[in-house]
N, C-alpha and C. Protein backbone atom coordinates (compact mmCIF):
# COMPACT_ATOMS: atom_id res chain seq x y z
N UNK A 1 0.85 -1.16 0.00
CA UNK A 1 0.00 0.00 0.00
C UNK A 1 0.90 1.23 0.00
N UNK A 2 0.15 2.47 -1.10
CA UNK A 2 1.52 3.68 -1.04
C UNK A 2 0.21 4.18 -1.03
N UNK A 3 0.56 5.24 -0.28
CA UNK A 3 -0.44 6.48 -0.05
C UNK A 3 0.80 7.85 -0.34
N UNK A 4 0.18 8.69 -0.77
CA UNK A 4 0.42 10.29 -1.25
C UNK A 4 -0.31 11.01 -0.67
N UNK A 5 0.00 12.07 0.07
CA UNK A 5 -0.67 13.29 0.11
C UNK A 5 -0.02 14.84 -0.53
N UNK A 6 -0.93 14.96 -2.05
CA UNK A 6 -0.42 15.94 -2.05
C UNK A 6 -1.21 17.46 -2.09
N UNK A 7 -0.53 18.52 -2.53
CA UNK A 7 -0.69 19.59 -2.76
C UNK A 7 -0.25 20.24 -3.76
N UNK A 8 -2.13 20.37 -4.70
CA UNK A 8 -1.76 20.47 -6.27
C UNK A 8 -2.33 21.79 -6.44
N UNK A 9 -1.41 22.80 -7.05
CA UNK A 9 -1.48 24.11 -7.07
C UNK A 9 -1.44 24.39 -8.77
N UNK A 10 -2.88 25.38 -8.73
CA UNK A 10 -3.06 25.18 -10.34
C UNK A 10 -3.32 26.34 -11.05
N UNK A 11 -3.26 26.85 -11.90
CA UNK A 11 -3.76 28.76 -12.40
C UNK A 11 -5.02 28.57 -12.22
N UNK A 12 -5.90 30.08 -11.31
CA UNK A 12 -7.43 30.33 -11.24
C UNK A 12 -8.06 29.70 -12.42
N UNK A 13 -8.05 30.30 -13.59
CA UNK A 13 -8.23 30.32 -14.79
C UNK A 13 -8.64 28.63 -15.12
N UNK A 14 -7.96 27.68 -15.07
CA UNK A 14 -7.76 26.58 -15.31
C UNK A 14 -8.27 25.41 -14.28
N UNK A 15 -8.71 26.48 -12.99
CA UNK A 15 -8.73 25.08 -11.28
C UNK A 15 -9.71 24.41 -11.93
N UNK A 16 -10.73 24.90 -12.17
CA UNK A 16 -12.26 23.40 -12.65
C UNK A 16 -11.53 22.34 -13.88
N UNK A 17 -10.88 22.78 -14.22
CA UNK A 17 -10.30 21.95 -15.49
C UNK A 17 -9.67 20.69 -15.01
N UNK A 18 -8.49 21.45 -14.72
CA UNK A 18 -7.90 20.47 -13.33
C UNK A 18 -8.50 20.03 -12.70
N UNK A 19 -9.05 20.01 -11.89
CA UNK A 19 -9.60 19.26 -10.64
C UNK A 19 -10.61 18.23 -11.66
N UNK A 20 -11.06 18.58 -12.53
CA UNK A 20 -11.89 17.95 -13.24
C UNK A 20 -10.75 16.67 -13.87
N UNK A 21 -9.69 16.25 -14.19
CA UNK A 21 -8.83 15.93 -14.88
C UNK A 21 -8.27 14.90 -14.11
N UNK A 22 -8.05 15.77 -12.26
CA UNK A 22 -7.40 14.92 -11.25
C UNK A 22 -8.24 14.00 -10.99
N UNK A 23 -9.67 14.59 -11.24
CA UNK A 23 -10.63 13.18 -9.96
C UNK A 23 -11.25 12.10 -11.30
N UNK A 24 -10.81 12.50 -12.36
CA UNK A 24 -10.44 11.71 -13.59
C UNK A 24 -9.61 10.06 -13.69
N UNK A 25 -8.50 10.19 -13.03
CA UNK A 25 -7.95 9.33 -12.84
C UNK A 25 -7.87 8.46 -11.65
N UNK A 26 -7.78 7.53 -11.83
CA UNK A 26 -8.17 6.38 -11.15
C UNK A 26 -6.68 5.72 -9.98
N UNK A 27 -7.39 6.02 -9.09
CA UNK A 27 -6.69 5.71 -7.65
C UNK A 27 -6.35 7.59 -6.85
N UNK A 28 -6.59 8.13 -7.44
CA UNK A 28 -6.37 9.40 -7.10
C UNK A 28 -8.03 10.16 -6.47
N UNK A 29 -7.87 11.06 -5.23
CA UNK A 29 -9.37 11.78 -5.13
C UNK A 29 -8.54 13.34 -4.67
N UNK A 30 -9.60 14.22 -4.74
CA UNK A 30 -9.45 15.67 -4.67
C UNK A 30 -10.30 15.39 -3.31
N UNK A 31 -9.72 15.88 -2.17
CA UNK A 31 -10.49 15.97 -0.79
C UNK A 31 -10.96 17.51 -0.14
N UNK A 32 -9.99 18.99 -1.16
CA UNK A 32 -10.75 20.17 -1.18
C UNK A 32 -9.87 20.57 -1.68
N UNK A 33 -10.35 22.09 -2.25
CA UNK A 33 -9.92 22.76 -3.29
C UNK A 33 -10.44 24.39 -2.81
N UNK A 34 -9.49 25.55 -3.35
CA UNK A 34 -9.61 26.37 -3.44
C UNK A 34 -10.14 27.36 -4.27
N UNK A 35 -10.32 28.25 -4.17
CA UNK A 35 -11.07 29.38 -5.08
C UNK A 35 -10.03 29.60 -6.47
N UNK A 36 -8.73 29.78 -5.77
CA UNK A 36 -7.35 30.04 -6.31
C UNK A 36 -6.98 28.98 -6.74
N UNK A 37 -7.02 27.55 -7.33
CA UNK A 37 -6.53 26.98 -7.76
C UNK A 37 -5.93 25.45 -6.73
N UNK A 38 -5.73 25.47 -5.47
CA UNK A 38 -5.06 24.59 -4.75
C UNK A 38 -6.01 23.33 -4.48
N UNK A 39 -5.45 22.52 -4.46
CA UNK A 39 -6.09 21.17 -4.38
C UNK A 39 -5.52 20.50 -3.58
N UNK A 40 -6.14 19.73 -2.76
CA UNK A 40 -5.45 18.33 -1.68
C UNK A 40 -6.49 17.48 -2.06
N UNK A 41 -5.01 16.66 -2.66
CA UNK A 41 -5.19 15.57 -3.15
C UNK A 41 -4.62 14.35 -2.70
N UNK A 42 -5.41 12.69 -2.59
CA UNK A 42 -4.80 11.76 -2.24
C UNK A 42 -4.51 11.11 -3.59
N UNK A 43 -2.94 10.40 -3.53
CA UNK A 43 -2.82 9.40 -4.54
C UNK A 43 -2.49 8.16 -4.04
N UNK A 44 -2.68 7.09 -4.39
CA UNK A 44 -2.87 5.61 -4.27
C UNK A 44 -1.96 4.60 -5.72
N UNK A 45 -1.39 3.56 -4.86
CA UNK A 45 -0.82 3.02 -6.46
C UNK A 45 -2.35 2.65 -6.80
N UNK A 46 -2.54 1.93 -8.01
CA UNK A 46 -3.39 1.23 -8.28
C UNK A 46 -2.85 -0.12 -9.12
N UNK A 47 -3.75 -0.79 -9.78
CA UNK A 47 -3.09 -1.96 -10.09
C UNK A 47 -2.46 -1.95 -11.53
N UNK A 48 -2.37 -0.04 -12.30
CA UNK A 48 -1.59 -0.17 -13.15
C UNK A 48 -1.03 0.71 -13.23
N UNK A 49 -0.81 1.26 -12.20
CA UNK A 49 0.42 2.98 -11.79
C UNK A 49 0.39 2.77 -10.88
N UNK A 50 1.93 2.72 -10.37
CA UNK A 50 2.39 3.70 -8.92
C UNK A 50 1.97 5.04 -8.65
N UNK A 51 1.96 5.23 -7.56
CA UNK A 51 1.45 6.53 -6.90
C UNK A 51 2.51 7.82 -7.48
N UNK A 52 3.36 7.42 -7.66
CA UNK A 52 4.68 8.55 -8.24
C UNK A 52 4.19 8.44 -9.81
N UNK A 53 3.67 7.51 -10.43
CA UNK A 53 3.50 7.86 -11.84
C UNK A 53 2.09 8.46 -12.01
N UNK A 54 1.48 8.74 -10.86
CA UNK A 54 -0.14 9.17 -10.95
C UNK A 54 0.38 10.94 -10.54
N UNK A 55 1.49 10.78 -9.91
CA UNK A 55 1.72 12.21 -9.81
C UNK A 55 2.34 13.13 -10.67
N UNK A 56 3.46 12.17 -11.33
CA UNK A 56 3.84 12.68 -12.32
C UNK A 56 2.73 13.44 -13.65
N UNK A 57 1.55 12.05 -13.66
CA UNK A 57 0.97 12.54 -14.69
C UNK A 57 0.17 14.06 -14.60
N UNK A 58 -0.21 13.86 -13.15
CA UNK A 58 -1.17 15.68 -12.81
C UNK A 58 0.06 16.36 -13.13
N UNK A 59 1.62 16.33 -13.00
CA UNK A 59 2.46 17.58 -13.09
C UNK A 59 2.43 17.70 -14.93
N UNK A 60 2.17 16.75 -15.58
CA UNK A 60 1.69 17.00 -16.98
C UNK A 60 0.12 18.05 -17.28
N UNK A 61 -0.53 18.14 -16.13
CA UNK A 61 -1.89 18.47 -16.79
C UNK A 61 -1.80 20.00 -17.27
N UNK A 62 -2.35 20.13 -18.58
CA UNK A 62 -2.38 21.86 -18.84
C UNK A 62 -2.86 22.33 -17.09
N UNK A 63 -2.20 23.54 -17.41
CA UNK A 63 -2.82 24.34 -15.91
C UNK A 63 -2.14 24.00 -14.64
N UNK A 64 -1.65 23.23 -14.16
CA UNK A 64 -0.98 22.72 -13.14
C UNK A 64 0.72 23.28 -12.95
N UNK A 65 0.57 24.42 -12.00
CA UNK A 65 1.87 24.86 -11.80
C UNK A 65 2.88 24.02 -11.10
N UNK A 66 2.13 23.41 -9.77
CA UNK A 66 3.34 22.85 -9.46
C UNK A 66 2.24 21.33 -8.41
N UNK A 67 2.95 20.36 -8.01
CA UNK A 67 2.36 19.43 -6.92
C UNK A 67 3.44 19.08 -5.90
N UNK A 68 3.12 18.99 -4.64
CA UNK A 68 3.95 18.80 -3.76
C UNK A 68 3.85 18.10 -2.92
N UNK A 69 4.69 17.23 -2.43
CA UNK A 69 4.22 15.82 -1.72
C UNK A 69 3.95 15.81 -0.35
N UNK A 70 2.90 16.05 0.44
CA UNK A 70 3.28 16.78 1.92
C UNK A 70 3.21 15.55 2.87
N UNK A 71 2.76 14.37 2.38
CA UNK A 71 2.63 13.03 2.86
C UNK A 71 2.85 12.00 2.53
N UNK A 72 3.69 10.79 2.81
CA UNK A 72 3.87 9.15 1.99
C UNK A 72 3.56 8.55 3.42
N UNK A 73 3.43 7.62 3.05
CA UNK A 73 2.33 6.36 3.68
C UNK A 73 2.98 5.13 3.26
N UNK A 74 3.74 4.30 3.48
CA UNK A 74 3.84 2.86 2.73
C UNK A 74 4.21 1.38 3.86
N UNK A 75 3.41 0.60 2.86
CA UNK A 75 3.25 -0.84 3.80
C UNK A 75 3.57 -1.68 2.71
N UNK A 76 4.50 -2.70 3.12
CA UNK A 76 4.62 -3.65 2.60
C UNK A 76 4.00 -5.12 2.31
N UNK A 77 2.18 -4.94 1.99
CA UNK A 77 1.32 -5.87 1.98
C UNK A 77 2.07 -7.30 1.70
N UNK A 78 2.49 -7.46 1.33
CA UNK A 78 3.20 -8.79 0.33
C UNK A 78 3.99 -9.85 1.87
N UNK A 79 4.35 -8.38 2.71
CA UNK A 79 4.83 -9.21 3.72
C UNK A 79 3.62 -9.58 5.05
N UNK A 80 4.63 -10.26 5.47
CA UNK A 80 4.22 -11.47 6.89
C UNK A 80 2.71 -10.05 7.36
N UNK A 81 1.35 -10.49 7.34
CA UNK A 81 0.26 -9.65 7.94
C UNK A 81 0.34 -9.52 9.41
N UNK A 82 1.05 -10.43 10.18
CA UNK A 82 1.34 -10.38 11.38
C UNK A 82 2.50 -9.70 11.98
N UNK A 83 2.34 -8.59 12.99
CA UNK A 83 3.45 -8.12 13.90
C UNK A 83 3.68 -8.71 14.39
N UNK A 84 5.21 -9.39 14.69
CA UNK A 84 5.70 -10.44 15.43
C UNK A 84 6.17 -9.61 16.90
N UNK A 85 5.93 -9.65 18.09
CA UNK A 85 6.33 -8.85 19.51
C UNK A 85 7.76 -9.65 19.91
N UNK A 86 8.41 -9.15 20.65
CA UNK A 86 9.57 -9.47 21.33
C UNK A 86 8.92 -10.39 22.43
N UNK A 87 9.51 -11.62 22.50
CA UNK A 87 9.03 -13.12 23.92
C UNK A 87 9.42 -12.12 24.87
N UNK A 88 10.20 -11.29 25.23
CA UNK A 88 10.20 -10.84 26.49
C UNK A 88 10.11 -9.68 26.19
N UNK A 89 10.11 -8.73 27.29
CA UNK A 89 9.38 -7.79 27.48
C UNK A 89 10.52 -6.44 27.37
N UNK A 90 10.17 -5.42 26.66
CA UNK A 90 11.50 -4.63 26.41
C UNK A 90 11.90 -3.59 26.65
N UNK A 91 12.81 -2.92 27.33
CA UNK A 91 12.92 -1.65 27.93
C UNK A 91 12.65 -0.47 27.55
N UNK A 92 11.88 0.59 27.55
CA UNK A 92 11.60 1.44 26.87
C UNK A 92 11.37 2.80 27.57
N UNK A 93 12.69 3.30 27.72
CA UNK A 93 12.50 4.31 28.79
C UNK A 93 12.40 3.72 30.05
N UNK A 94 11.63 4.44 31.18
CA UNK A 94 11.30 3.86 32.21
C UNK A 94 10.18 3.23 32.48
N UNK A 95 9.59 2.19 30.96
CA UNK A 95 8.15 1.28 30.85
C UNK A 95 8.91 0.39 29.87
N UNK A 96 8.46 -0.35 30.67
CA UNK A 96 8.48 -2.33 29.88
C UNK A 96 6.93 -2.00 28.91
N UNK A 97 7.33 -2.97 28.00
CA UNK A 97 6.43 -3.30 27.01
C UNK A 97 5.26 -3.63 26.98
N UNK A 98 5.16 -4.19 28.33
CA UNK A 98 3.86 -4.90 28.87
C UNK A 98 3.37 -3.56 29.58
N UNK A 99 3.40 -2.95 29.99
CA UNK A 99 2.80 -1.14 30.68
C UNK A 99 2.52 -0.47 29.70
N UNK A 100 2.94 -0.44 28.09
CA UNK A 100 2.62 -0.17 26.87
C UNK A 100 1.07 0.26 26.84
């Protein structure tokens, strides 16, 4: 799992276009937007782009000055679903693991 949070900054002139363009593509959503152009946006891989090639493509869209990554998120699904804990109990400051 890759999660993105970004911040997509776009000319007035052009924001409905854009935003129209971003929530276009698939694994990506617009969660609010400005008068002026700014957008927060989530991106997601999906099962035929990475999250970096879904971003790349908005930095292609006419109108789109710039996007900026203000959040990553990533899990390695593929591995073991289980957190494995330490058999004993582990020092952490002045609390054991078990006071956790």
């Amino acid at each position: 799992m890759n999660i993105c949070g970004c911040l997509v900054h776009a000319t007035a002139e052009k924001a409905d276009t854009v935003r129209d363009s971003v929530e276009a593509m698939e694994g990506v959503e617009v969660h609010a937007a400005s008068e002026d152009g700014r957008l927060v946006v989530v991106v997601e891989d999906t099962d035929t782009a990475t999250a970096s090639e879904q971003i790349m493509a908005i930095h292609q869209i006419p109108g789109v000055i710039s996007v900026t990554l203000t959040y990553h998120h990533f899990e390695d699904l593929a591995a073991n679903d289980t957190v494995s804990l330490p058999a004993k109990s582990s020092q952490v400051g002045d609390q054991t693991h078990e006071n956790l």
